[in-house]
PDB file of N, CA and C in Angstrom:
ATOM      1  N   UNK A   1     -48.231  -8.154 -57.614  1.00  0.00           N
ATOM      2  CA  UNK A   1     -48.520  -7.524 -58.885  1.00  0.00           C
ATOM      3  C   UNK A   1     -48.478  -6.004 -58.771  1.00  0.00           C
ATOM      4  N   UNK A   2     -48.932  -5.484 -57.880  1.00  0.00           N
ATOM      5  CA  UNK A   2     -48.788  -3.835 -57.474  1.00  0.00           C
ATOM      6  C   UNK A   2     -47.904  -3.168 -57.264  1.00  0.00           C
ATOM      7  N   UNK A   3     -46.885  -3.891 -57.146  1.00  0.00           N
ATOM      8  CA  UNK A   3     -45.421  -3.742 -56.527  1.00  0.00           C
ATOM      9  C   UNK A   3     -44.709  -3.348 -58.105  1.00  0.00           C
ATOM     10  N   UNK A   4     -44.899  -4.509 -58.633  1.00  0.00           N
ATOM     11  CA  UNK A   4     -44.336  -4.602 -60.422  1.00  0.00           C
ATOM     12  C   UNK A   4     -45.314  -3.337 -61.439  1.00  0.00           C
ATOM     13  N   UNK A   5     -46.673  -3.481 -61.124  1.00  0.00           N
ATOM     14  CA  UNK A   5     -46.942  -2.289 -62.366  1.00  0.00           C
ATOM     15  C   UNK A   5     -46.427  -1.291 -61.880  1.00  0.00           C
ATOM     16  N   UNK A   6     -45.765  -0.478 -61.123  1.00  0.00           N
ATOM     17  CA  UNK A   6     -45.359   0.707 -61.783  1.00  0.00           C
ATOM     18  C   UNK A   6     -44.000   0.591 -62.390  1.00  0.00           C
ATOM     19  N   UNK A   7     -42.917  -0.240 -62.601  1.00  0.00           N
ATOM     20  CA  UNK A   7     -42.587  -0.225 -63.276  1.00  0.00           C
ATOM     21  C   UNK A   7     -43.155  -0.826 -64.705  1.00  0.00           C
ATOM     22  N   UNK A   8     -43.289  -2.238 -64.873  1.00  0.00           N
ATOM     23  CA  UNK A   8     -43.724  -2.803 -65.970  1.00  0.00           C
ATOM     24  C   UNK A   8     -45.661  -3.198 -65.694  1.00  0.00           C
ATOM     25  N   UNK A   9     -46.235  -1.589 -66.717  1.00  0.00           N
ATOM     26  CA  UNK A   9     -47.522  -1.944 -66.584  1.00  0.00           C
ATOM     27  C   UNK A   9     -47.953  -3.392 -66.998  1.00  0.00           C
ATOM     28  N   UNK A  10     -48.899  -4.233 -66.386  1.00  0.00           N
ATOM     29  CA  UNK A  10     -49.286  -5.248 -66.389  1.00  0.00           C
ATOM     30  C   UNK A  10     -50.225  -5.400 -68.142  1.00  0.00           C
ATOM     31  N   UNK A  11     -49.780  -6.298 -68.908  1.00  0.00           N
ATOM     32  CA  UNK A  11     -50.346  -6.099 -70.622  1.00  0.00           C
ATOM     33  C   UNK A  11     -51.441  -7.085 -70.482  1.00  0.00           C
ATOM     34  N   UNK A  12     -51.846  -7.679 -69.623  1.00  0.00           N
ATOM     35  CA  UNK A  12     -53.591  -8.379 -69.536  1.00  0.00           C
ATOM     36  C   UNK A  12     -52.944  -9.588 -69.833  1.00  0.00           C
ATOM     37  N   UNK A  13     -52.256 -10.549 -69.677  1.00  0.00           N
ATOM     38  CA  UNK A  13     -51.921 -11.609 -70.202  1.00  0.00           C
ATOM     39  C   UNK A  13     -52.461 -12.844 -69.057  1.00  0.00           C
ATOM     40  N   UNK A  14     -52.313 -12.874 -68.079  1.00  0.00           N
ATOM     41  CA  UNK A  14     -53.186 -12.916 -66.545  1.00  0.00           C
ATOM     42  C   UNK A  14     -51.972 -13.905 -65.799  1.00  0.00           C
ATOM     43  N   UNK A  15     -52.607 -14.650 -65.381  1.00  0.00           N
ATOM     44  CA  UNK A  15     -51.527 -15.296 -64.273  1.00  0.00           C
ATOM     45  C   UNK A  15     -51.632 -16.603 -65.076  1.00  0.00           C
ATOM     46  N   UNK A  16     -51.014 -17.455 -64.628  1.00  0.00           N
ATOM     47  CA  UNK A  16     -50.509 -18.741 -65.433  1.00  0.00           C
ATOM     48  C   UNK A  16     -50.194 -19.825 -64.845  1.00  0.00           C
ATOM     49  N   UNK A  17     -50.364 -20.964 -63.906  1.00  0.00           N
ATOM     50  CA  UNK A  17     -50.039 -22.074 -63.413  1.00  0.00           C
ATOM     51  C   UNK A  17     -49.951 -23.073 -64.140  1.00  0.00           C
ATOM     52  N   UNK A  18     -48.594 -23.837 -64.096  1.00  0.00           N
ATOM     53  CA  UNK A  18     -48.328 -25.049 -65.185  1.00  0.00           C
ATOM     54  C   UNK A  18     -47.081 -25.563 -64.734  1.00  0.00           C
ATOM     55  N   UNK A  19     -46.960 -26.594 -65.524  1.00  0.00           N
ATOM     56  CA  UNK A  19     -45.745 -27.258 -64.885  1.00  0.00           C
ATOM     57  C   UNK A  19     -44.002 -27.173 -65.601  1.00  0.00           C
ATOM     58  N   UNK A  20     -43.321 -26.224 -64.876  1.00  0.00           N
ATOM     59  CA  UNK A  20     -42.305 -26.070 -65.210  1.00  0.00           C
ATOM     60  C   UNK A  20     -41.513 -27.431 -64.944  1.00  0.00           C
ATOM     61  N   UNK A  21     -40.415 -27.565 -65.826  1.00  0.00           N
ATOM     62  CA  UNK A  21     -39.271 -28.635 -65.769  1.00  0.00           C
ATOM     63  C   UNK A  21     -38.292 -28.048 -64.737  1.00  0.00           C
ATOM     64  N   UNK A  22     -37.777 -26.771 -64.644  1.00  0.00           N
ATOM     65  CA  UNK A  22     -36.967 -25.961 -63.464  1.00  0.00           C
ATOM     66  C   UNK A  22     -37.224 -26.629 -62.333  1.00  0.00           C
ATOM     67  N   UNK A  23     -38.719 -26.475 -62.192  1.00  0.00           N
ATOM     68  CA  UNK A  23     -38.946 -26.307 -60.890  1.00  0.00           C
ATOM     69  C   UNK A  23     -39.636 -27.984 -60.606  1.00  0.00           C
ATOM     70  N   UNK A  24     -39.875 -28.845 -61.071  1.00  0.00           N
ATOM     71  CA  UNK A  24     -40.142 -29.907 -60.094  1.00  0.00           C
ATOM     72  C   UNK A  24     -39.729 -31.023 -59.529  1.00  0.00           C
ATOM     73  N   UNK A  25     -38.429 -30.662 -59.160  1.00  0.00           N
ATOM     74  CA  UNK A  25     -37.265 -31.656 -58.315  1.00  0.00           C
ATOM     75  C   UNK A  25     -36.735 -30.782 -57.223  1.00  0.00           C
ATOM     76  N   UNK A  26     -37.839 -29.293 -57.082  1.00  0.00           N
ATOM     77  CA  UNK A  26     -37.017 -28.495 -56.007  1.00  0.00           C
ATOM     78  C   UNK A  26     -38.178 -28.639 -55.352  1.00  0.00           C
ATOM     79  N   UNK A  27     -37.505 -28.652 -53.365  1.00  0.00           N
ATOM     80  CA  UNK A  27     -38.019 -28.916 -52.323  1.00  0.00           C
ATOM     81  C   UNK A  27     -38.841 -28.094 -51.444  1.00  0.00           C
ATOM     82  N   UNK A  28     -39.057 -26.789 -52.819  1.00  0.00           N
ATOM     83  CA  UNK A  28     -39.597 -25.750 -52.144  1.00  0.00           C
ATOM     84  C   UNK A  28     -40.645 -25.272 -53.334  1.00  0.00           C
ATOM     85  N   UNK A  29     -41.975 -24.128 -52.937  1.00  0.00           N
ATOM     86  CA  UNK A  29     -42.882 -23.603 -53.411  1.00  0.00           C
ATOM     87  C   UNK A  29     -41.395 -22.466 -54.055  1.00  0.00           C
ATOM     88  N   UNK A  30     -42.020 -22.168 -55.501  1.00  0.00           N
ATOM     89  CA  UNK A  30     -40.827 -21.346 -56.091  1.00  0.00           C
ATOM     90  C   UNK A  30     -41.717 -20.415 -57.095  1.00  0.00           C
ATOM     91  N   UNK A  31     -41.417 -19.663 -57.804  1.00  0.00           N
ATOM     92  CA  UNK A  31     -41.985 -18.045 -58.219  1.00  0.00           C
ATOM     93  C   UNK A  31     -41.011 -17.944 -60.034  1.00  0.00           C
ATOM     94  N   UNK A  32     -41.739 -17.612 -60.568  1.00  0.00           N
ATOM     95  CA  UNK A  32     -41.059 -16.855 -62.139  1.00  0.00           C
ATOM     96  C   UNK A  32     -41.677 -16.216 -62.623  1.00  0.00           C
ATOM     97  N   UNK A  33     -40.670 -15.238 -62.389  1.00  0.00           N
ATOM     98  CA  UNK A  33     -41.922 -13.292 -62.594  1.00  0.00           C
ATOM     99  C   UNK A  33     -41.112 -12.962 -64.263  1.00  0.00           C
ATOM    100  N   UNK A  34     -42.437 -12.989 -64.600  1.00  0.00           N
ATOM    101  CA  UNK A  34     -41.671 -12.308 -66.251  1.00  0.00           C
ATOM    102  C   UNK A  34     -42.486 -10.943 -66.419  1.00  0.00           C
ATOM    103  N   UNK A  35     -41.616 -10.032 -66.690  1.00  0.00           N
ATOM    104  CA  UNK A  35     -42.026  -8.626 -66.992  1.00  0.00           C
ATOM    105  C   UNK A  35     -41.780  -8.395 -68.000  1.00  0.00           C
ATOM    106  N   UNK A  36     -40.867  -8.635 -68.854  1.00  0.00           N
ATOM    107  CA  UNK A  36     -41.017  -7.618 -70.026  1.00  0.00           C
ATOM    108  C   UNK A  36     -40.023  -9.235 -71.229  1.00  0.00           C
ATOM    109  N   UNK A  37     -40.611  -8.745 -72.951  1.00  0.00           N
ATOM    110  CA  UNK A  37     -39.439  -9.507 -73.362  1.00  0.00           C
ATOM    111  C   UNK A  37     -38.676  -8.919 -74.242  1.00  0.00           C
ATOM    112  N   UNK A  38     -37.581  -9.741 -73.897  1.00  0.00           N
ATOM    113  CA  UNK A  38     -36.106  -9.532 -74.638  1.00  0.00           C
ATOM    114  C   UNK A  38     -36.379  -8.823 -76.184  1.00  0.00           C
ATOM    115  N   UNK A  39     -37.398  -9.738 -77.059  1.00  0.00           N
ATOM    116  CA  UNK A  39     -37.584  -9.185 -78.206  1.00  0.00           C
ATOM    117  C   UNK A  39     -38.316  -7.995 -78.676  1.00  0.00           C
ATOM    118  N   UNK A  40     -38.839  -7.612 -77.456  1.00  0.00           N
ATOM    119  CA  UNK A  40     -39.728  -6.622 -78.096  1.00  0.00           C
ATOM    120  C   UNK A  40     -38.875  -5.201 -77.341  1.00  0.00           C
ATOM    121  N   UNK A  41     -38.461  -4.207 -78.579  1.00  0.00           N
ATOM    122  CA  UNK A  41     -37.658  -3.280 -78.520  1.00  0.00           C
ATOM    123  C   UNK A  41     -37.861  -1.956 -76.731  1.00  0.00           C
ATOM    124  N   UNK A  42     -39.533  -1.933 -76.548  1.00  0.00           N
ATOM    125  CA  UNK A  42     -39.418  -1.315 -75.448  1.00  0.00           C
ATOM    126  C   UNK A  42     -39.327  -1.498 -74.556  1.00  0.00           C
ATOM    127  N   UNK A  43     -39.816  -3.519 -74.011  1.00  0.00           N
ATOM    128  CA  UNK A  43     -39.402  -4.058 -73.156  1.00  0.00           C
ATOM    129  C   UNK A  43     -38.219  -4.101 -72.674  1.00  0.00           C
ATOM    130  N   UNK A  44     -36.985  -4.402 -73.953  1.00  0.00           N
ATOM    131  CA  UNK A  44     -35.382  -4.424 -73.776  1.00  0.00           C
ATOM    132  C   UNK A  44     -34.560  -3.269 -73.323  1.00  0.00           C
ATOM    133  N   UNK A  45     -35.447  -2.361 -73.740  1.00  0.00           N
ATOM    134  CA  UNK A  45     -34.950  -0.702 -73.279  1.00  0.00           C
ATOM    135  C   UNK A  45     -35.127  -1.032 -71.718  1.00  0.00           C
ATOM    136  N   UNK A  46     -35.910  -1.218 -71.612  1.00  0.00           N
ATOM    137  CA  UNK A  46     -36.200  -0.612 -69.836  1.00  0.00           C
ATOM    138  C   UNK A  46     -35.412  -1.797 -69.058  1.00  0.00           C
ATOM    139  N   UNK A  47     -35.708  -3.264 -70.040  1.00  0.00           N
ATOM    140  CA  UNK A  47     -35.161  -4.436 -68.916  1.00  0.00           C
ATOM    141  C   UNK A  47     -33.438  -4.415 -68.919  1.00  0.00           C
ATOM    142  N   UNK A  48     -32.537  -3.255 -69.808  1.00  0.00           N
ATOM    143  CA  UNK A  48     -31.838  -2.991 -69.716  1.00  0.00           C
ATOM    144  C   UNK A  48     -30.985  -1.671 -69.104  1.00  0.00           C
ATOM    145  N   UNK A  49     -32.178  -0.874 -68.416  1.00  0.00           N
ATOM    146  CA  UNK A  49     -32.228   0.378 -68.389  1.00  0.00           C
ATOM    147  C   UNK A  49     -31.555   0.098 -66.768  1.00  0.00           C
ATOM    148  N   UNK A  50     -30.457   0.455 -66.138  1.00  0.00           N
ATOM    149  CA  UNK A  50     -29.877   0.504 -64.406  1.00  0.00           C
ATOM    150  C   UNK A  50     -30.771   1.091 -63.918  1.00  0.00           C
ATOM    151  N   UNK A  51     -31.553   1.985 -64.049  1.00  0.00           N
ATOM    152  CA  UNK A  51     -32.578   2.600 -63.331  1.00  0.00           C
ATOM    153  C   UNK A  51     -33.994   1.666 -63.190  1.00  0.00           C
ATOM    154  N   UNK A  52     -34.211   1.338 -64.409  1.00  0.00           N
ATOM    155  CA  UNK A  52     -35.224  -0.194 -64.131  1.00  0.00           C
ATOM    156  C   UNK A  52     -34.860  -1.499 -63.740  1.00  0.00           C
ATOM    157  N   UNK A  53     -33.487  -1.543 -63.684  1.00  0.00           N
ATOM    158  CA  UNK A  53     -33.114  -2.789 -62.723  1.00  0.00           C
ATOM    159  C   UNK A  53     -33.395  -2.764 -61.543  1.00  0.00           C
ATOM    160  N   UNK A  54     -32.792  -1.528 -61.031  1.00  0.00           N
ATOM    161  CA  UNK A  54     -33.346  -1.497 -59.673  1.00  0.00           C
ATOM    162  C   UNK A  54     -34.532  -1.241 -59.163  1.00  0.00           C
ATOM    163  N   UNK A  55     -35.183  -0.514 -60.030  1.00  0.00           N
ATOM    164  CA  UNK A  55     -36.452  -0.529 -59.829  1.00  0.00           C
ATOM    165  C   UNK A  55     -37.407  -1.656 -59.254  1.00  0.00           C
ATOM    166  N   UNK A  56     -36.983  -3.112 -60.385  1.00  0.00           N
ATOM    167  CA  UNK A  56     -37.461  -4.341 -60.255  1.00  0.00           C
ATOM    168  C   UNK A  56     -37.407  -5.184 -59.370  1.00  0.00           C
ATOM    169  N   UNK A  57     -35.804  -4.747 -59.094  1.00  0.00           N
ATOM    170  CA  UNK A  57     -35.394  -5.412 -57.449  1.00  0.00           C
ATOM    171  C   UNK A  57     -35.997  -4.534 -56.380  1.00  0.00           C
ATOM    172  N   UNK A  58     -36.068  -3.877 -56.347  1.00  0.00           N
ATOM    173  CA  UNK A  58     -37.033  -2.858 -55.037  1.00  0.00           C
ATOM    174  C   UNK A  58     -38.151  -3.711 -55.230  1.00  0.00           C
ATOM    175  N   UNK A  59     -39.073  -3.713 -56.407  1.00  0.00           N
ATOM    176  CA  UNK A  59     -40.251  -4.280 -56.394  1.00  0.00           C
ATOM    177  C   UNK A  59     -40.685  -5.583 -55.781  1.00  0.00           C
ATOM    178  N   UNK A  60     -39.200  -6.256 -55.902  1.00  0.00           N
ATOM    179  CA  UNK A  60     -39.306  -8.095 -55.927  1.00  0.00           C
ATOM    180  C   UNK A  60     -38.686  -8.205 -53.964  1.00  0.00           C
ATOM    181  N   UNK A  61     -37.904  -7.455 -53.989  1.00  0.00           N
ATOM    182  CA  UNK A  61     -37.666  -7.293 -52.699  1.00  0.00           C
ATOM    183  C   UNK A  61     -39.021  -7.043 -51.587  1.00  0.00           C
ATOM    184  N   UNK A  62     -39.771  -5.768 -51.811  1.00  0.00           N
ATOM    185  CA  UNK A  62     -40.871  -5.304 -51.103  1.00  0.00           C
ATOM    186  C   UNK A  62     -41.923  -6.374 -51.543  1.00  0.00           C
ATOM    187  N   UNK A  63     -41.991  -7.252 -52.673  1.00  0.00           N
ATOM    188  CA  UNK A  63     -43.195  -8.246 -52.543  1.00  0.00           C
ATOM    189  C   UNK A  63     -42.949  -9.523 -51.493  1.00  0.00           C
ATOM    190  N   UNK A  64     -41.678  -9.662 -51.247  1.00  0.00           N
ATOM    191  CA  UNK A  64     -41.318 -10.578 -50.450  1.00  0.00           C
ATOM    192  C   UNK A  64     -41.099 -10.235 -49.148  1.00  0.00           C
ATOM    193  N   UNK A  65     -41.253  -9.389 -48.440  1.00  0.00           N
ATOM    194  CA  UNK A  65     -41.327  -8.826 -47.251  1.00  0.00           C
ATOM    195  C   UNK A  65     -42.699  -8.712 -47.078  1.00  0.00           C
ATOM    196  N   UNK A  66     -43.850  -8.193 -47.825  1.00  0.00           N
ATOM    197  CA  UNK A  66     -45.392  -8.380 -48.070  1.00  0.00           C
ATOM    198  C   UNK A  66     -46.009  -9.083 -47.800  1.00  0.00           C
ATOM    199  N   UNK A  67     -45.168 -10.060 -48.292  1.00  0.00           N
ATOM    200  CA  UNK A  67     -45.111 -11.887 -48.379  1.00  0.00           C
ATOM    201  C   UNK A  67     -45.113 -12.352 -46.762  1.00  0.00           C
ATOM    202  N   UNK A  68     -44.488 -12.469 -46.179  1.00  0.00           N
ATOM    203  CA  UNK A  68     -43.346 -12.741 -45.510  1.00  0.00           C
ATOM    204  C   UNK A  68     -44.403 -12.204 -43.810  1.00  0.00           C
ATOM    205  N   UNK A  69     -44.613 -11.175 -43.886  1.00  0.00           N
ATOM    206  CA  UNK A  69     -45.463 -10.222 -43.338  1.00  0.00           C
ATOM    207  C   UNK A  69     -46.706 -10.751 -43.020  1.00  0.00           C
ATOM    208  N   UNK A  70     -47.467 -10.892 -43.920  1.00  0.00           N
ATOM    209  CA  UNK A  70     -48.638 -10.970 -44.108  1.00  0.00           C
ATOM    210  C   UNK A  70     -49.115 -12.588 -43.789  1.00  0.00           C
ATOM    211  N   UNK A  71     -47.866 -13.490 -44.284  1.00  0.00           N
ATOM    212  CA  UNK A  71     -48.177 -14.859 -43.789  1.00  0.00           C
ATOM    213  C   UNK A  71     -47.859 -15.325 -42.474  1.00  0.00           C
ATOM    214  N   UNK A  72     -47.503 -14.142 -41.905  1.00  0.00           N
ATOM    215  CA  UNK A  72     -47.000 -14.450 -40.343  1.00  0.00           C
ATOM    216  C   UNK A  72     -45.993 -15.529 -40.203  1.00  0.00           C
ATOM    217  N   UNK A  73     -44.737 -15.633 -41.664  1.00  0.00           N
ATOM    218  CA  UNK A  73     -43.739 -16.504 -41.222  1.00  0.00           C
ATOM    219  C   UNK A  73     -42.567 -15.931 -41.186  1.00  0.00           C
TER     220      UNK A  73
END
């Protein structure tokens, strides 16, 4: 989550566990990060913005090395 607010401040909505259709025929623990939406005009700015793309991928990249790190795998 620390990684993501500085680009997309966190709007209090909180965390969410439930059962996706995507995900339960896959053989692995799996992740769906939503930051910003499509419809709402300032979200689309930035989730379209090349400078906040990469931003996001830096973010999603360094949480998974964090990850990765920290679980000693």
């Amino acid at each position: 989550e620390q990684n993501f607010s500085r680009v997309f401040p966190r709007e209090g909505r909180g965390l969410r566990d439930g059962p996706f259709l995507v995900y339960e025929e896959l053989p692995m623990p799996s992740v769906a990060i939503e930051l910003g939406f499509a419809t709402n005009i300032q979200n689309r700015k930035k989730l379209t913005d090349r400078k906040t793309q990469q931003a996001i991928a830096d973010a999603i990249a360094k949480s998974i090395r964090e990850y990765f790190s920290l679980s000693g795998v």
